[in-house]
N, C-alpha and C. Protein backbone atom coordinates (compact mmCIF):
# COMPACT_ATOMS: atom_id res chain seq x y z
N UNK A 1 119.13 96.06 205.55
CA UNK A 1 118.30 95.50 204.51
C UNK A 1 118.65 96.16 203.17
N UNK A 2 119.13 95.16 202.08
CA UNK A 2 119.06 95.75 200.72
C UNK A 2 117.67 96.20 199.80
N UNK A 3 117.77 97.38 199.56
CA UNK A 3 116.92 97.03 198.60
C UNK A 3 117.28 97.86 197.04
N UNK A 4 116.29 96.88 196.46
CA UNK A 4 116.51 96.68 195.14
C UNK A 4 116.01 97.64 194.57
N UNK A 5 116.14 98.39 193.52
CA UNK A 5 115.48 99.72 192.88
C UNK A 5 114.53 98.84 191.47
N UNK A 6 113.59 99.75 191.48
CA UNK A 6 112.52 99.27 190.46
C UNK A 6 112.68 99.47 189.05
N UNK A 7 112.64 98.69 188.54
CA UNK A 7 112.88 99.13 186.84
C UNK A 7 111.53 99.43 186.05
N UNK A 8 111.53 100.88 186.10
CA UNK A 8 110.32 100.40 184.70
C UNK A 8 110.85 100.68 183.41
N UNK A 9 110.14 99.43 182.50
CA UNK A 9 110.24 99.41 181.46
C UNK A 9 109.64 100.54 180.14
N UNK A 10 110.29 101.16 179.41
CA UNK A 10 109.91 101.97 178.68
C UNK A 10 110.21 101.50 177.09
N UNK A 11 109.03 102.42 176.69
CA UNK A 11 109.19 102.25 175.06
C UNK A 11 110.16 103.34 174.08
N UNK A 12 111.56 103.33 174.90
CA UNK A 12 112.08 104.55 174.06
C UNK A 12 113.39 103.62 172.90
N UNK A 13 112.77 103.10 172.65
CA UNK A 13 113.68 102.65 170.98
C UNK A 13 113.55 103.18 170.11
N UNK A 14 112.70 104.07 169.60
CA UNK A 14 112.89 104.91 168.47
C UNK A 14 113.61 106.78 169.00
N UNK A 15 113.36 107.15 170.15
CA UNK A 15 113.70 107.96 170.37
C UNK A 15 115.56 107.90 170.75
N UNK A 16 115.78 106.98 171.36
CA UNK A 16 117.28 106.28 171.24
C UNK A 16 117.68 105.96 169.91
N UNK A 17 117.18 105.24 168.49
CA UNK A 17 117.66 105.54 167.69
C UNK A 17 117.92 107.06 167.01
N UNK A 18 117.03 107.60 166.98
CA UNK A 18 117.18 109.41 166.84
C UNK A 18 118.58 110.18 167.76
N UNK A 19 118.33 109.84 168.78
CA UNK A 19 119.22 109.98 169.16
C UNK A 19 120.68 109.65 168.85
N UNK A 20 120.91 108.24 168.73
CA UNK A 20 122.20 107.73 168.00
C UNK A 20 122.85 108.22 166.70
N UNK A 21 121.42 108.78 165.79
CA UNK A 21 121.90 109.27 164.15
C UNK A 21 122.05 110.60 164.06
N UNK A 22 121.65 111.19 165.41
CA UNK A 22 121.69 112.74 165.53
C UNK A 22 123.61 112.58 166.24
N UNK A 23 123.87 111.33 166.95
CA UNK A 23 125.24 111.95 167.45
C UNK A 23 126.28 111.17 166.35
N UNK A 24 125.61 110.30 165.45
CA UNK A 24 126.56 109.42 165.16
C UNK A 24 126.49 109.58 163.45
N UNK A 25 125.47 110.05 162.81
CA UNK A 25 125.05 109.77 161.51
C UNK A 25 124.47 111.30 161.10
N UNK A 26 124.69 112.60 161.69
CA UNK A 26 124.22 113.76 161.78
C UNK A 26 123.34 114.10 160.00
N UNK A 27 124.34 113.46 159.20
CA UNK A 27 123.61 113.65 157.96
C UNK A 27 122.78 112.62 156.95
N UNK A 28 122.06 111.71 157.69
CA UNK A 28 121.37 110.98 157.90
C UNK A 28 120.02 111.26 158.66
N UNK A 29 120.09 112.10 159.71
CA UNK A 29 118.86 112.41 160.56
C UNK A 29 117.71 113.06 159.71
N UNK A 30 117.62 113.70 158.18
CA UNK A 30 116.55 114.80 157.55
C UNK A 30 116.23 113.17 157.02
N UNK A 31 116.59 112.16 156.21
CA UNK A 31 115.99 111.14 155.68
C UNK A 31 115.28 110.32 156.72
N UNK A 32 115.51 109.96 157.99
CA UNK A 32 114.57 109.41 159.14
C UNK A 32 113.70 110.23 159.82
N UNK A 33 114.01 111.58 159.44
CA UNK A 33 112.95 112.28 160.15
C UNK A 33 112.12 111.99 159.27
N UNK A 34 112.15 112.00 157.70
CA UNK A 34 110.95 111.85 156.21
C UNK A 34 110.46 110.49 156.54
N UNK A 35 111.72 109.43 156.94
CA UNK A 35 110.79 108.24 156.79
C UNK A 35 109.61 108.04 158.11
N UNK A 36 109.64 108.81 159.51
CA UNK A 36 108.95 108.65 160.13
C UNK A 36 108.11 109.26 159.98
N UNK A 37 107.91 110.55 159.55
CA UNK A 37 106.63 112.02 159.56
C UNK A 37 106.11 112.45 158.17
N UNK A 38 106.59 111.22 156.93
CA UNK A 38 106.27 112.53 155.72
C UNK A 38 104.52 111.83 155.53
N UNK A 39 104.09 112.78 155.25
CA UNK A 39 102.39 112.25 154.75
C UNK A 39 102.37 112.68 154.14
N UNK A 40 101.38 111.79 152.91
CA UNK A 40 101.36 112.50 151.22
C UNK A 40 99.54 112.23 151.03
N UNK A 41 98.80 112.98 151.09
CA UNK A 41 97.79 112.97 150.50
C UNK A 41 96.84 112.85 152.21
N UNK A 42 97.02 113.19 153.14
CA UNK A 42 96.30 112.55 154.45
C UNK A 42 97.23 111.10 154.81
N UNK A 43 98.33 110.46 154.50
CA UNK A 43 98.07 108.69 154.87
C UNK A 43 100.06 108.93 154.74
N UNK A 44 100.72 107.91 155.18
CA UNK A 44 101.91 107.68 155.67
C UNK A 44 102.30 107.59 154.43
N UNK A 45 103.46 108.26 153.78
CA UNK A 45 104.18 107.98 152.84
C UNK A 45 105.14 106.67 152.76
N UNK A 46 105.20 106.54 154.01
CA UNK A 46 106.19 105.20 154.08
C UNK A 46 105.31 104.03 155.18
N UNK A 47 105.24 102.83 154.76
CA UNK A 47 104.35 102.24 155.65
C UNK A 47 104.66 101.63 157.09
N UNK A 48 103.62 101.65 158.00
CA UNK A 48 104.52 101.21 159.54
C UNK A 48 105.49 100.36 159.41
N UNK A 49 105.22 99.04 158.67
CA UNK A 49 106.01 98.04 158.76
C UNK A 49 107.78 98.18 157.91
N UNK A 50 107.04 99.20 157.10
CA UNK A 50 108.62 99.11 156.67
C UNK A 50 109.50 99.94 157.05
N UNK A 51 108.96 101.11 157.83
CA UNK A 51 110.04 101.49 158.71
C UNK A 51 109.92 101.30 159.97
N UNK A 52 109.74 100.47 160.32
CA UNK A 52 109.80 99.28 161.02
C UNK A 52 111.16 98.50 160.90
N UNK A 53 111.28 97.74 159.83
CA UNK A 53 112.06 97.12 159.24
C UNK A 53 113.58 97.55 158.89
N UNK A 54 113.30 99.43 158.50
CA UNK A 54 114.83 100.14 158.42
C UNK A 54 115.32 100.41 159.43
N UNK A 55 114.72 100.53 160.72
CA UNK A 55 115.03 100.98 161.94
C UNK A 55 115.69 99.86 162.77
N UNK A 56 114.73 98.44 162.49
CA UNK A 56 115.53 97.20 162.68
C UNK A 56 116.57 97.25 162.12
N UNK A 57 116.58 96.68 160.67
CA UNK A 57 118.35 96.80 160.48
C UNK A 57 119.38 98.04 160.94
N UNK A 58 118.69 99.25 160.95
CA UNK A 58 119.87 100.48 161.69
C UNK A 58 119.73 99.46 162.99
N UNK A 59 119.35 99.11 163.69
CA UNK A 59 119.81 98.66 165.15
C UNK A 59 120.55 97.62 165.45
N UNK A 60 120.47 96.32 164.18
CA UNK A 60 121.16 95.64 164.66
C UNK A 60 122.71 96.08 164.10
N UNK A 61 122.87 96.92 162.94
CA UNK A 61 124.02 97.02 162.17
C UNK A 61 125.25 98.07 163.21
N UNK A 62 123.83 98.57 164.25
CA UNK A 62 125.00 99.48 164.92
C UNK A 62 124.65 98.70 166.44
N UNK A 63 124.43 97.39 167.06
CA UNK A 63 124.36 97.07 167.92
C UNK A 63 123.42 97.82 168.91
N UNK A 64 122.59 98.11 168.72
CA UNK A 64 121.35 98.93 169.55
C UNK A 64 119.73 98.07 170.04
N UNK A 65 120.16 96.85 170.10
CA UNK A 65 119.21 96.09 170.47
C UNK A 65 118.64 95.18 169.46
N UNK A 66 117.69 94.54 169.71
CA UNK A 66 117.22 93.58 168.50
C UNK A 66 116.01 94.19 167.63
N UNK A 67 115.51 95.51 167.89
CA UNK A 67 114.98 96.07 166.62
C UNK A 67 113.29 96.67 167.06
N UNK A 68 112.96 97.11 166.43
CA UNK A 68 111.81 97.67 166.30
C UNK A 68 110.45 97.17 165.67
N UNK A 69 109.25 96.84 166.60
CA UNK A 69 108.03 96.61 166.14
C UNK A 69 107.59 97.70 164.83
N UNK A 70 106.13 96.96 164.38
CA UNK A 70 105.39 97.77 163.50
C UNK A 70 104.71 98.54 164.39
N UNK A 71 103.72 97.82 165.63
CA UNK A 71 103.21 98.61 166.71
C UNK A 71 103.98 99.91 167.29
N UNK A 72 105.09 99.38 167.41
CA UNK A 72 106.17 100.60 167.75
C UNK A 72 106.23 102.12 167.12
N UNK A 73 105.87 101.73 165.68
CA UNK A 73 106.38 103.29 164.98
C UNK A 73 104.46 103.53 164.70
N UNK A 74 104.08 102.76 165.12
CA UNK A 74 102.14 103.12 165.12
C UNK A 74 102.17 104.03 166.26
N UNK A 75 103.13 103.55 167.22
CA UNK A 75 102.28 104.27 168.81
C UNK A 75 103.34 105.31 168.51
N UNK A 76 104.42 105.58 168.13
CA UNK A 76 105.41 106.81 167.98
C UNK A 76 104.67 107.76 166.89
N UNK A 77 104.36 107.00 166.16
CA UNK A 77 103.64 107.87 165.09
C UNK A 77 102.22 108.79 165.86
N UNK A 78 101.56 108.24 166.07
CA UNK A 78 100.21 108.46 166.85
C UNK A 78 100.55 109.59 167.87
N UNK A 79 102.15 109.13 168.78
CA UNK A 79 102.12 110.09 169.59
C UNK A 79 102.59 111.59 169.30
N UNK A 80 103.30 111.44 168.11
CA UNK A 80 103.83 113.11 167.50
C UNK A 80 102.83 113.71 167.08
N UNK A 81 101.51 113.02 166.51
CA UNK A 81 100.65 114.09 165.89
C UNK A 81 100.21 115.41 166.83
């Protein structure tokens, strides 16, 4: 009897992009670390959606999938604090 191994699905697209600019873009990684973590006053210096949006285009420009939600860098964000 074959059996089939289980896939679970995970939310690691932003940690795979980090990953990619840490092996591929090394001097690039201090400006995505700012656009994901900088807070200015209590509140996101850069807004979900739009890095959202830079992380999309880094993914499709380097072939890394079709891109990144706003929810996405909400629940990444949420989870570093």
């Amino acid at each position: 009897m074959t059996v089939i191994p289980t896939l679970t699905p995970t939310n690691a697209k932003i940690p795979q992009i980090l990953e990619h600019v840490t092996d591929c873009w090394p001097d690039d990684l201090p400006t995505l670390n700012e656009y994901l973590y900088a807070r200015q006053y209590g509140d996101w210096k850069f807004a979900h959606q739009d890095v959202a949006d830079a992380l999309t285009d880094y993914c499709r420009a380097n072939n890394l999938g079709s891109g990144v939600s706003e929810a996405s860098v909400r629940r990444w964000r949420k989870a570093q604090r």
